[in-house]
N, C-alpha and C. Protein backbone atom coordinates (compact mmCIF):
# COMPACT_ATOMS: atom_id res chain seq x y z
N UNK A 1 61.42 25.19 -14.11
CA UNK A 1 61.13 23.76 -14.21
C UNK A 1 60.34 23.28 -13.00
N UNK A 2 60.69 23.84 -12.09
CA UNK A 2 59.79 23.44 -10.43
C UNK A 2 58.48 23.55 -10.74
N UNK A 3 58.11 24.87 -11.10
CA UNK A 3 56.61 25.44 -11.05
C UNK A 3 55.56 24.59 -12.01
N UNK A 4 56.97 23.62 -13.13
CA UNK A 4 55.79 23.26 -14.30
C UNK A 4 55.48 21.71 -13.68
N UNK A 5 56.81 21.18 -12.62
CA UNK A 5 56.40 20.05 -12.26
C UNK A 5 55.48 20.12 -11.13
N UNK A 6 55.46 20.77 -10.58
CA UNK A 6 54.47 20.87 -9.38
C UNK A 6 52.90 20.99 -10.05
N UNK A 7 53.00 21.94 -11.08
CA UNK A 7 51.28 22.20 -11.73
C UNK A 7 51.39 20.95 -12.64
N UNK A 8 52.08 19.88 -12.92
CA UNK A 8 51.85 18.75 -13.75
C UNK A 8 51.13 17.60 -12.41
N UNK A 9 52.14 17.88 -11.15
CA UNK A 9 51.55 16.95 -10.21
C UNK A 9 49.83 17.31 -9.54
N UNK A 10 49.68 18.72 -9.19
CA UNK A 10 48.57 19.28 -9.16
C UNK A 10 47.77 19.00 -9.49
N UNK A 11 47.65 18.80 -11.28
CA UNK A 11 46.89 18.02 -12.38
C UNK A 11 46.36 16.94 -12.18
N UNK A 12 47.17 16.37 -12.05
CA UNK A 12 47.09 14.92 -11.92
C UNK A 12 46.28 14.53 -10.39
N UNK A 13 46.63 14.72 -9.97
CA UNK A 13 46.04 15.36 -7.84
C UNK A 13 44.35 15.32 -8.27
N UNK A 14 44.41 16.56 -9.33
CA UNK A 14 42.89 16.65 -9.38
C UNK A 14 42.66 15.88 -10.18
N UNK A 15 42.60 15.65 -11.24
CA UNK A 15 42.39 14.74 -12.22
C UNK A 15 42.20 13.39 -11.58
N UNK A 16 42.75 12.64 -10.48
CA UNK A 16 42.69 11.69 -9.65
C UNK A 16 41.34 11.92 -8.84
N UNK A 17 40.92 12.83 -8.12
CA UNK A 17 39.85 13.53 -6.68
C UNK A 17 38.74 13.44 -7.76
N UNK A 18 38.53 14.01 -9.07
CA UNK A 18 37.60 14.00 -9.51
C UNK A 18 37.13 13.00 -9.98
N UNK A 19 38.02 11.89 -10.33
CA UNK A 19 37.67 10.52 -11.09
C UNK A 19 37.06 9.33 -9.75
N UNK A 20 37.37 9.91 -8.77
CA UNK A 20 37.16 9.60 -7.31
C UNK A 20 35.77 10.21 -6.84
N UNK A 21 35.84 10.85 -7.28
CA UNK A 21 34.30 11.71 -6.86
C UNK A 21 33.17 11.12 -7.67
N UNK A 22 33.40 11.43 -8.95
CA UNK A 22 32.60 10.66 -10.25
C UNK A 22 32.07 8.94 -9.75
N UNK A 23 33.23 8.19 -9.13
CA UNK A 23 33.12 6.67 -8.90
C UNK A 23 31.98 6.62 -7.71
N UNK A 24 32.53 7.72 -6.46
CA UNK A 24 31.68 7.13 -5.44
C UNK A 24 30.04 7.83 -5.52
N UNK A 25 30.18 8.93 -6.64
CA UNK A 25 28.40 9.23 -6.83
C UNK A 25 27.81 8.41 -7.48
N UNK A 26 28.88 7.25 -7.92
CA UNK A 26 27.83 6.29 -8.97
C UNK A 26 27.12 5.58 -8.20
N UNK A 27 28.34 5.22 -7.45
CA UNK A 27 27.99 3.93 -6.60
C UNK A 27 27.12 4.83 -5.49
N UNK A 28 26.95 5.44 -4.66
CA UNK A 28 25.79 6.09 -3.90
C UNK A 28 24.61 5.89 -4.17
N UNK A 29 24.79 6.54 -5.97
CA UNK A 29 23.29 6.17 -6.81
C UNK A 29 22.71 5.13 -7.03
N UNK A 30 23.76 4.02 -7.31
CA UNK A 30 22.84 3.01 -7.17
C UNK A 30 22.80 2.28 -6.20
N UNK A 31 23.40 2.33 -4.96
CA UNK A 31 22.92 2.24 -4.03
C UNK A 31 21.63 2.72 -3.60
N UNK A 32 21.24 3.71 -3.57
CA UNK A 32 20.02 4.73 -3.45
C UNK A 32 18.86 4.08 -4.71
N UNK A 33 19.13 3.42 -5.59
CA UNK A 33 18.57 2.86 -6.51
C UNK A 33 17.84 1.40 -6.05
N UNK A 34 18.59 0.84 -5.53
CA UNK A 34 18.39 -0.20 -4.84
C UNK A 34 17.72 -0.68 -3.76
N UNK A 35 17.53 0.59 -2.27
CA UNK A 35 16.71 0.89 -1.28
C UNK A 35 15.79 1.67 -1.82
N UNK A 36 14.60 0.96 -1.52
CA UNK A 36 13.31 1.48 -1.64
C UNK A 36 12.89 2.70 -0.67
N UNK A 37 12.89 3.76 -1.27
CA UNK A 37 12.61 5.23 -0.62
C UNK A 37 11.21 4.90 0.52
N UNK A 38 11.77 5.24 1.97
CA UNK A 38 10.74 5.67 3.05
C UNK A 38 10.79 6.77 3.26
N UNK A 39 10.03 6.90 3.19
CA UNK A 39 9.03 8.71 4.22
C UNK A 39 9.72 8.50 5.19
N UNK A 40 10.15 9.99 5.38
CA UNK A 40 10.69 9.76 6.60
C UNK A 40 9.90 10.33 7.71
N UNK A 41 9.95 9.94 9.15
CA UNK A 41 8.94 9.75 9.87
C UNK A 41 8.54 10.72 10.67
N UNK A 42 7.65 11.26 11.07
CA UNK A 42 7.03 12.87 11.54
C UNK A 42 7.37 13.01 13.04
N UNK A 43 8.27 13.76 13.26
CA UNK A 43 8.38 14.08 15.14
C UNK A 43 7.07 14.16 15.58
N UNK A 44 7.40 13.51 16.52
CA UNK A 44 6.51 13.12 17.88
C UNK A 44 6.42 14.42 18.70
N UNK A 45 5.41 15.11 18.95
CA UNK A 45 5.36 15.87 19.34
C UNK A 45 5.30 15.75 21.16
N UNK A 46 5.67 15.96 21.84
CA UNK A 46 5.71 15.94 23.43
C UNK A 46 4.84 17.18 24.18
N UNK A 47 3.98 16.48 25.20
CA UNK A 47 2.42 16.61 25.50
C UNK A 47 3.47 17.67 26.53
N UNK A 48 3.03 18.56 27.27
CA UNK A 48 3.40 19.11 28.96
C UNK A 48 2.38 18.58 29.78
N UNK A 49 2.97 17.64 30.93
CA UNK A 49 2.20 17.14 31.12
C UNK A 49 1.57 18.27 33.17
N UNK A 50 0.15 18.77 32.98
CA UNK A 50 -0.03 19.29 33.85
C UNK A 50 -0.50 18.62 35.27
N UNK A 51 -0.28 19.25 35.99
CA UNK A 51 -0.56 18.60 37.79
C UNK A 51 -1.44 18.83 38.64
């Protein structure tokens, strides 16, 4: 009886993480939907400067 309540709570554990996971990629996405995509910006390259 232990082993079946523990893999019922397990279940549920995941069944919870994934419905959690699912929510916050939505919302990411449309977040990300919403900000207008920039280029992102090219390193600056640094001169040596001689003497």
């Amino acid at each position: 009886m232990t082993s079946r309540v523990a893999r019922q709570i397990l279940d549920l554990e995941a069944t919870a993480r994934e419905a959690k996971t699912k929510r916050l990629r939505a919302a990411r996405l449309a977040q990300e939907a919403d900000v207008p995509a920039v280029p992102p910006k090219k390193a600056v390259s640094k001169r040596n400067k001689k003497a």
